[in-house]
N, C-alpha and C. Protein backbone atom coordinates (compact mmCIF):
# COMPACT_ATOMS: atom_id res chain seq x y z
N UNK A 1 10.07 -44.74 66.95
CA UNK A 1 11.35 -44.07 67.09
C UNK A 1 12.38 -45.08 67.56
N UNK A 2 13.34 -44.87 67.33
CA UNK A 2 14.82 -46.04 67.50
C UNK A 2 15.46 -45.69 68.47
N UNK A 3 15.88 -46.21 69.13
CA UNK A 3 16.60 -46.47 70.78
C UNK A 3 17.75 -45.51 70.31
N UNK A 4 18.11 -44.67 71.55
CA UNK A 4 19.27 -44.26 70.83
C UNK A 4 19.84 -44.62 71.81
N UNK A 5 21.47 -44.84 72.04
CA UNK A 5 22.29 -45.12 73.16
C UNK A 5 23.09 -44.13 73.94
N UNK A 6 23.14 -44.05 75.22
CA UNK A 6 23.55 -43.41 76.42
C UNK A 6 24.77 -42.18 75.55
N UNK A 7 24.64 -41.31 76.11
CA UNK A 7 25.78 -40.63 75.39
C UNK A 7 27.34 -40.70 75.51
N UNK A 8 26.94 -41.44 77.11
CA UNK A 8 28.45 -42.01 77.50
C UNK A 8 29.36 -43.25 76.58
N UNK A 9 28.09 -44.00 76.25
CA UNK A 9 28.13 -44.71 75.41
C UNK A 9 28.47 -44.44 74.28
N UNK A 10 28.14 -43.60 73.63
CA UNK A 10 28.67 -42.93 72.32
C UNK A 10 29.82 -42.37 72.33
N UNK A 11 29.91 -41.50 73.46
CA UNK A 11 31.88 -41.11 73.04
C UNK A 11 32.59 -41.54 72.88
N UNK A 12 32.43 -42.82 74.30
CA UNK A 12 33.19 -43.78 74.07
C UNK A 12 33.87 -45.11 72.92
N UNK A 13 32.41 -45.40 71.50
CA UNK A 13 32.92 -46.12 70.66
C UNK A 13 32.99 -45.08 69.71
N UNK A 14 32.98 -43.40 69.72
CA UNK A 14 33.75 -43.08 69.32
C UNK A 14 35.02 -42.25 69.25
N UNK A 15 35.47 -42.74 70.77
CA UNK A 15 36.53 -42.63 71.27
C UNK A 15 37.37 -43.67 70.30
N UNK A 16 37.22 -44.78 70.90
CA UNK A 16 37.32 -46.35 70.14
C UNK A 16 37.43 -46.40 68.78
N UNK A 17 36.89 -45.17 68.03
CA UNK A 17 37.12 -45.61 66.55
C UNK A 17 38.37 -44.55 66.11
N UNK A 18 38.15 -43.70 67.05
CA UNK A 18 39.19 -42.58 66.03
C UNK A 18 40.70 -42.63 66.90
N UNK A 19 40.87 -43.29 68.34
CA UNK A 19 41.90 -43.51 69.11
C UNK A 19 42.43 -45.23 69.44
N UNK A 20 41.18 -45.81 69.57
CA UNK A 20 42.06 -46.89 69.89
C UNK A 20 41.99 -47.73 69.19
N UNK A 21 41.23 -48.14 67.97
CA UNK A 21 41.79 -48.62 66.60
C UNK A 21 42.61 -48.34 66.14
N UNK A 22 43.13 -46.56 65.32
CA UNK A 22 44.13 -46.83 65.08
C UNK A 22 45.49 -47.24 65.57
N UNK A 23 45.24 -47.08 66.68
CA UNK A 23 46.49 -47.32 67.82
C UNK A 23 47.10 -48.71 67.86
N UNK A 24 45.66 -49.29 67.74
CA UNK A 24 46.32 -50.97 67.64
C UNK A 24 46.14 -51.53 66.51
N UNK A 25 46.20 -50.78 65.36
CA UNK A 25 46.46 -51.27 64.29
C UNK A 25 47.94 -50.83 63.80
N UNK A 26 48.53 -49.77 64.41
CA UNK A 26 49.85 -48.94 64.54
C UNK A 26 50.44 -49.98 64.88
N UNK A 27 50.39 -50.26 66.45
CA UNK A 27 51.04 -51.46 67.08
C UNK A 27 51.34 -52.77 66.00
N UNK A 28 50.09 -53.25 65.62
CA UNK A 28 49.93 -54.29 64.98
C UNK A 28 51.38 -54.39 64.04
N UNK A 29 51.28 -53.14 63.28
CA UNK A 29 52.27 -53.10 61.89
C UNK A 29 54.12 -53.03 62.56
N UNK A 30 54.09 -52.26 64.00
CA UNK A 30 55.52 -52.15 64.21
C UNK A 30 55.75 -53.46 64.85
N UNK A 31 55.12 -54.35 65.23
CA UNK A 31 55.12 -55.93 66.32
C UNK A 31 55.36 -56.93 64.60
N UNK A 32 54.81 -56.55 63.39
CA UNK A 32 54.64 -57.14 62.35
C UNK A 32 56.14 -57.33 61.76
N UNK A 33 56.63 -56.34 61.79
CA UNK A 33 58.17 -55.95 60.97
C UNK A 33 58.80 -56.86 61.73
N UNK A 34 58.60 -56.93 62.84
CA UNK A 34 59.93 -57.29 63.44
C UNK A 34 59.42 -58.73 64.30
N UNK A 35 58.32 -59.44 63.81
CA UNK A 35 58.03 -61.00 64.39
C UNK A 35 59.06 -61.79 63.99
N UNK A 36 59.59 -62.68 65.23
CA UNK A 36 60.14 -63.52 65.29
C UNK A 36 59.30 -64.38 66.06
N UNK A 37 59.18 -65.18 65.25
CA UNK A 37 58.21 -66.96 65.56
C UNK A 37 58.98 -67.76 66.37
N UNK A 38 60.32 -67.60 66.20
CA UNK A 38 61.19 -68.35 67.35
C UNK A 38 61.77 -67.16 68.82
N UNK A 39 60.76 -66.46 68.46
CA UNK A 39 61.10 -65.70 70.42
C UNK A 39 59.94 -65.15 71.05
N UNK A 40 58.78 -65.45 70.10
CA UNK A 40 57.41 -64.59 70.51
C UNK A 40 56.48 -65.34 70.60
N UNK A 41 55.27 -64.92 71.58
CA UNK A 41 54.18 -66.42 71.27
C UNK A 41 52.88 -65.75 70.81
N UNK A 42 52.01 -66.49 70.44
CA UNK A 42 50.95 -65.99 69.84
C UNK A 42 50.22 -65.47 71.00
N UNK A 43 48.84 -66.20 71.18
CA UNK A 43 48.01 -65.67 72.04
C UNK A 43 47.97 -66.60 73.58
N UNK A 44 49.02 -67.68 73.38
CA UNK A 44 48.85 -68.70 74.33
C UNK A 44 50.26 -68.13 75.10
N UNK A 45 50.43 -69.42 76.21
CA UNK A 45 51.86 -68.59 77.11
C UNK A 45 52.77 -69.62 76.80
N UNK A 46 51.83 -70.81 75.42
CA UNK A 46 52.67 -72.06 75.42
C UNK A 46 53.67 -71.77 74.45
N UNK A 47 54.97 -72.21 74.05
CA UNK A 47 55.37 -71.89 72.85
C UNK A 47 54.93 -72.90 71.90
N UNK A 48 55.25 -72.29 70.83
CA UNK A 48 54.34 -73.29 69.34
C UNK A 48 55.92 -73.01 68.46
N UNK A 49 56.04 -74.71 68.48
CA UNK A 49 57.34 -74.78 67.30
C UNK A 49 56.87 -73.85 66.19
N UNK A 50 57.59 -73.15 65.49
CA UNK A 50 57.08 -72.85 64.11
C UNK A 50 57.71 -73.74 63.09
N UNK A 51 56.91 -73.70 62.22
CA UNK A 51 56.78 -74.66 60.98
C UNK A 51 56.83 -74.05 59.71
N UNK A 52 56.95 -74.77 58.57
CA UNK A 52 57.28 -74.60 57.39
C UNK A 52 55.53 -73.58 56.68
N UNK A 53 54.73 -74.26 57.70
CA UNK A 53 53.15 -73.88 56.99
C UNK A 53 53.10 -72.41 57.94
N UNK A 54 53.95 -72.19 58.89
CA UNK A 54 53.06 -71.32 59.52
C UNK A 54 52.93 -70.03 58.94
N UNK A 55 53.68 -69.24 57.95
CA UNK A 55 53.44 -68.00 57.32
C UNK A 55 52.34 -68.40 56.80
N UNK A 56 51.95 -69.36 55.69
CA UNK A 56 50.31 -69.62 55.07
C UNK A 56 49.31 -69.58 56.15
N UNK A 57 49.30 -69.93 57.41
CA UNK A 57 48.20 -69.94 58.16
C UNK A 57 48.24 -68.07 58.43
N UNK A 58 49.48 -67.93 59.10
CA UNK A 58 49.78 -66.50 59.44
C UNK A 58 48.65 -65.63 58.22
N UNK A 59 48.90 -65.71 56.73
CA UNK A 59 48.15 -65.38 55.64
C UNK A 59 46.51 -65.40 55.26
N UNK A 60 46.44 -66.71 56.19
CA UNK A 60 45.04 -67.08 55.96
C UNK A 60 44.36 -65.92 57.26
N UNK A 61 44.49 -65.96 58.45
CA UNK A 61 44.56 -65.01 59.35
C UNK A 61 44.46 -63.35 58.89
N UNK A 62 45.08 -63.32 57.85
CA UNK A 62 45.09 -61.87 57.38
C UNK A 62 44.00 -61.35 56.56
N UNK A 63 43.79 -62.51 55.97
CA UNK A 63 42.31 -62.71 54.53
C UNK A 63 41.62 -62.26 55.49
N UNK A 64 40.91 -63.32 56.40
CA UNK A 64 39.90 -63.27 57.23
C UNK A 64 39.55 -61.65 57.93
N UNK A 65 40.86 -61.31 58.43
CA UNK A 65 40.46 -59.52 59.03
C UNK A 65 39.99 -58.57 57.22
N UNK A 66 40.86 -58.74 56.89
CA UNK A 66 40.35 -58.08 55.39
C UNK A 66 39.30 -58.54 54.77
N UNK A 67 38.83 -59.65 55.13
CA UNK A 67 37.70 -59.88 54.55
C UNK A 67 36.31 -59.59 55.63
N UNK A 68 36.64 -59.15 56.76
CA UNK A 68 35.79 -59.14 57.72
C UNK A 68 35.55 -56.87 57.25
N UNK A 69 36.66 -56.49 57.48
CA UNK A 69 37.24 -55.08 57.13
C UNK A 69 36.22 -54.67 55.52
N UNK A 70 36.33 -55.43 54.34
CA UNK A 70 35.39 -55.05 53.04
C UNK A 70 33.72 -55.20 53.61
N UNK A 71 33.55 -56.69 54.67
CA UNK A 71 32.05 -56.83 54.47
C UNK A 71 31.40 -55.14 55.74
N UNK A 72 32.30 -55.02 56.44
CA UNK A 72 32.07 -53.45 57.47
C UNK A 72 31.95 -52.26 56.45
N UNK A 73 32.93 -52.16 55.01
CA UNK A 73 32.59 -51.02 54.12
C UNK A 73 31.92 -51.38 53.24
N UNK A 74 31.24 -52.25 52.89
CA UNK A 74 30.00 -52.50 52.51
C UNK A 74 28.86 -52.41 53.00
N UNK A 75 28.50 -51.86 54.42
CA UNK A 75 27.51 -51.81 54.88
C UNK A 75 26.54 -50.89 54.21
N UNK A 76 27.58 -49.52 54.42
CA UNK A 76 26.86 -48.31 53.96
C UNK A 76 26.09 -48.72 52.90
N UNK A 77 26.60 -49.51 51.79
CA UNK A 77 25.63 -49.44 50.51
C UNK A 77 25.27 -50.81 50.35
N UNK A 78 24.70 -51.63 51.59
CA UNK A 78 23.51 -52.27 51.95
C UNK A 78 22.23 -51.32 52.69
N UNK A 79 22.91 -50.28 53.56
CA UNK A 79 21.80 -49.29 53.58
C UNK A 79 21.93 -48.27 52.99
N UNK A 80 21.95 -48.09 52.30
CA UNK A 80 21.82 -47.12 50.91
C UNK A 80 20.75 -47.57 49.95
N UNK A 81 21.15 -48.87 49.45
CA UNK A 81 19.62 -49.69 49.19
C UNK A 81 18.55 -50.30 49.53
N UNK A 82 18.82 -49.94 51.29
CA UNK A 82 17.47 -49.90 51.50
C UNK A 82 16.76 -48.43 51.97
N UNK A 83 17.94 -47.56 51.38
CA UNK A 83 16.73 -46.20 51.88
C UNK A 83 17.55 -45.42 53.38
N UNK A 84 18.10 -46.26 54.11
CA UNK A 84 18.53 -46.09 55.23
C UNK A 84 19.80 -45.53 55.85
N UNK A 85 20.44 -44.66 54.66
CA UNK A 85 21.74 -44.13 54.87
C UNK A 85 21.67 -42.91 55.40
N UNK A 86 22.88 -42.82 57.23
CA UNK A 86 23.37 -41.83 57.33
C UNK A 86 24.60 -41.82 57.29
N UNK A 87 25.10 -40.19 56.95
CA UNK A 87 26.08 -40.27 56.65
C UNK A 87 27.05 -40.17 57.82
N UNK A 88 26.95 -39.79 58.66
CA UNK A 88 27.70 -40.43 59.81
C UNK A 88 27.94 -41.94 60.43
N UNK A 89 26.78 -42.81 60.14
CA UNK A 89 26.93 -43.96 60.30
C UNK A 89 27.70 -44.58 59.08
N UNK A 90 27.98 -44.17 57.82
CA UNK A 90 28.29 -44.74 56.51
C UNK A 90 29.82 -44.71 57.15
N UNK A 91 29.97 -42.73 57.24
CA UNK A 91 31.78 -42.67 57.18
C UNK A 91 32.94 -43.30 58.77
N UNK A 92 31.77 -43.78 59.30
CA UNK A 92 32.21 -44.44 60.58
C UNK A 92 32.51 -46.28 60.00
N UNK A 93 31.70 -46.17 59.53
CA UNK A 93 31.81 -48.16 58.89
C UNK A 93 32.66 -47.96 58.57
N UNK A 94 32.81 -46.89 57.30
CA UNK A 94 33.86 -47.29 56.06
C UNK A 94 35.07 -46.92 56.57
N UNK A 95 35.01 -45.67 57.66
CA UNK A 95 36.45 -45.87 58.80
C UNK A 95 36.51 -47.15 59.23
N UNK A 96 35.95 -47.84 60.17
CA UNK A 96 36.37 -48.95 60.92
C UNK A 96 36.51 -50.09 59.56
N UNK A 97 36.09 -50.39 58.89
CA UNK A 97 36.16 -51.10 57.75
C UNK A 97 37.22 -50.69 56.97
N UNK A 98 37.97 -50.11 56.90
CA UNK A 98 39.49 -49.50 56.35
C UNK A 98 40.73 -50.05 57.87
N UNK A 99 40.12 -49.94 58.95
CA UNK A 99 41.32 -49.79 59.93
C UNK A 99 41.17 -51.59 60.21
N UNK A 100 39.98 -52.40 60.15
CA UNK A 100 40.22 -53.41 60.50
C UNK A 100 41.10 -54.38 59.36
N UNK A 101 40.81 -53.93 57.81
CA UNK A 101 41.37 -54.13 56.45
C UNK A 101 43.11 -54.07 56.63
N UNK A 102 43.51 -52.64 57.21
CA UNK A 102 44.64 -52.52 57.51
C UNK A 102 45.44 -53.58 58.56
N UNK A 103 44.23 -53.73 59.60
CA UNK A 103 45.10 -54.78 60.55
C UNK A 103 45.31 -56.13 60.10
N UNK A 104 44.39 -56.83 58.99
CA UNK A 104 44.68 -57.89 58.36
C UNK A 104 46.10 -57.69 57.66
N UNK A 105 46.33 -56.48 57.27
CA UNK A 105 47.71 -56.11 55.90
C UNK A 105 48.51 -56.38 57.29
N UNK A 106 48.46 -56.17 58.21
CA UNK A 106 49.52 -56.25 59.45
C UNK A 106 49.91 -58.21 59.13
N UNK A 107 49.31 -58.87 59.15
CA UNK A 107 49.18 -60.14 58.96
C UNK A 107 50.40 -60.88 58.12
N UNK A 108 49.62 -60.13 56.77
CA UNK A 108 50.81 -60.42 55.90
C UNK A 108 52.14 -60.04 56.27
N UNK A 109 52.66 -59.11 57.10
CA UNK A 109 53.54 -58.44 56.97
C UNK A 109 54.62 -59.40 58.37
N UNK A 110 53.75 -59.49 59.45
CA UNK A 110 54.21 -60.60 59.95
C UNK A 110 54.62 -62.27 59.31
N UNK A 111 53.87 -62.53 58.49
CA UNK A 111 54.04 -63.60 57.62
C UNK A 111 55.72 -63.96 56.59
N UNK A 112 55.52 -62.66 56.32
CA UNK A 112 57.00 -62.45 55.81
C UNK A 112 57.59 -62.47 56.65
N UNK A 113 57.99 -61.96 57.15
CA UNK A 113 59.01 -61.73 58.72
C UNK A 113 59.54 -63.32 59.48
N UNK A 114 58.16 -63.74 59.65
CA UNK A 114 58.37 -65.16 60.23
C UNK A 114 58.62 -66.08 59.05
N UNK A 115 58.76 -66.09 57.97
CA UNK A 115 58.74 -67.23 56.68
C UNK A 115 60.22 -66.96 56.21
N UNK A 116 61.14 -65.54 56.17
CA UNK A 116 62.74 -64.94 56.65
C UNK A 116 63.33 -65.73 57.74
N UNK A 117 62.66 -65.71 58.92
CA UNK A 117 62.98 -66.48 60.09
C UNK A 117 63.06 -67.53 60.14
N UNK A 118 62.21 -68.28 59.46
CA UNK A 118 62.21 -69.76 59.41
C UNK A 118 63.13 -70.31 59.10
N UNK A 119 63.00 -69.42 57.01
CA UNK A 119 64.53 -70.31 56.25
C UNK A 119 65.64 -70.26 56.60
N UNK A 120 65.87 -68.69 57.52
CA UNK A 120 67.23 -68.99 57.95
C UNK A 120 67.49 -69.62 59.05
N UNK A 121 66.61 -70.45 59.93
CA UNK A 121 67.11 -70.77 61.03
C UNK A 121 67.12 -72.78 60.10
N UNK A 122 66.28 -72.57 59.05
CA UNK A 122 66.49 -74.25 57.96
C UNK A 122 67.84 -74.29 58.04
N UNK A 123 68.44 -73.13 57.48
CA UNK A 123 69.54 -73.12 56.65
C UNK A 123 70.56 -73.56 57.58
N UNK A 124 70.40 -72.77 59.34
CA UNK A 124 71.46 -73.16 60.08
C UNK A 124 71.54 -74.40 60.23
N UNK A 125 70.52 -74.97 60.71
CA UNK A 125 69.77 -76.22 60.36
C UNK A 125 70.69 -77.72 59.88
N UNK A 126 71.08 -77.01 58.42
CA UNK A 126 71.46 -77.39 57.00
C UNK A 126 72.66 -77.50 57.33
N UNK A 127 73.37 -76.26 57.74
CA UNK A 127 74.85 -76.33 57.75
C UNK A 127 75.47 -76.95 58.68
N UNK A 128 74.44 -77.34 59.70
CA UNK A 128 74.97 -77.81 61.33
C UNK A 128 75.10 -79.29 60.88
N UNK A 129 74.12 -79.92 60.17
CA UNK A 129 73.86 -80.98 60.13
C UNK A 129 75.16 -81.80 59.25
């Protein structure tokens, strides 16, 4: 028989899947619209010039959650072929595997935002010079 975990334990990640994922994937998308690379810092307290590359990295960053987000809704039908599908464990992946997918789309969306920001601060740049 298979371990099952504390029940406290269980509300809680799925508390976590149906409240505070989407919540900070919400966040993610309204912080996304409106990034500015020249007033915000990433995860450090240092500031980081932004650069001409940084929307492509910003992009590459986004792959990676979306690509992390498909291999979570693919689970289900790795256990599906082996025999081992429930369906509560399936529609919980393929939830969290949709919301982490979404927070990568947050990525891109910052990417734009900051790559707007950039050229126009080139441009002032341009005209000052």
């Amino acid at each position: 028989m298979a371990p099952t975990s504390h029940p406290i334990t269980s509300a809680f990640g799925i508390l976590f899947a149906v409240v505070g994922l989407p919540l900070l994937v919400f966040l993610a998308w309204q912080k996304a619209a409106a990034f500015d690379p020249f007033s915000q810092s990433f995860f450090t307290k240092e500031y980081i010039e932004p650069t001409a590359d940084m929307p492509r990295e910003i992009r590459i960053g986004g792959w990676v959650f979306i690509a992390i987000g498909v291999l979570l809704a693919l689970e289900p039908a790795i256990a599906a072929v082996r025999g081992k599908l429930k369906a509560k464990h399936a529609l919980l992946m393929l939830w969290l595997g949709a919301l982490v997918a979404t927070f990568g789309g947050a990525f891109f969306a910052a990417a734009d935002s900051a790559q707007l920001r950039i050229e126009e601060e080139m441009s002032h740049e341009t005209r000052a010079a």
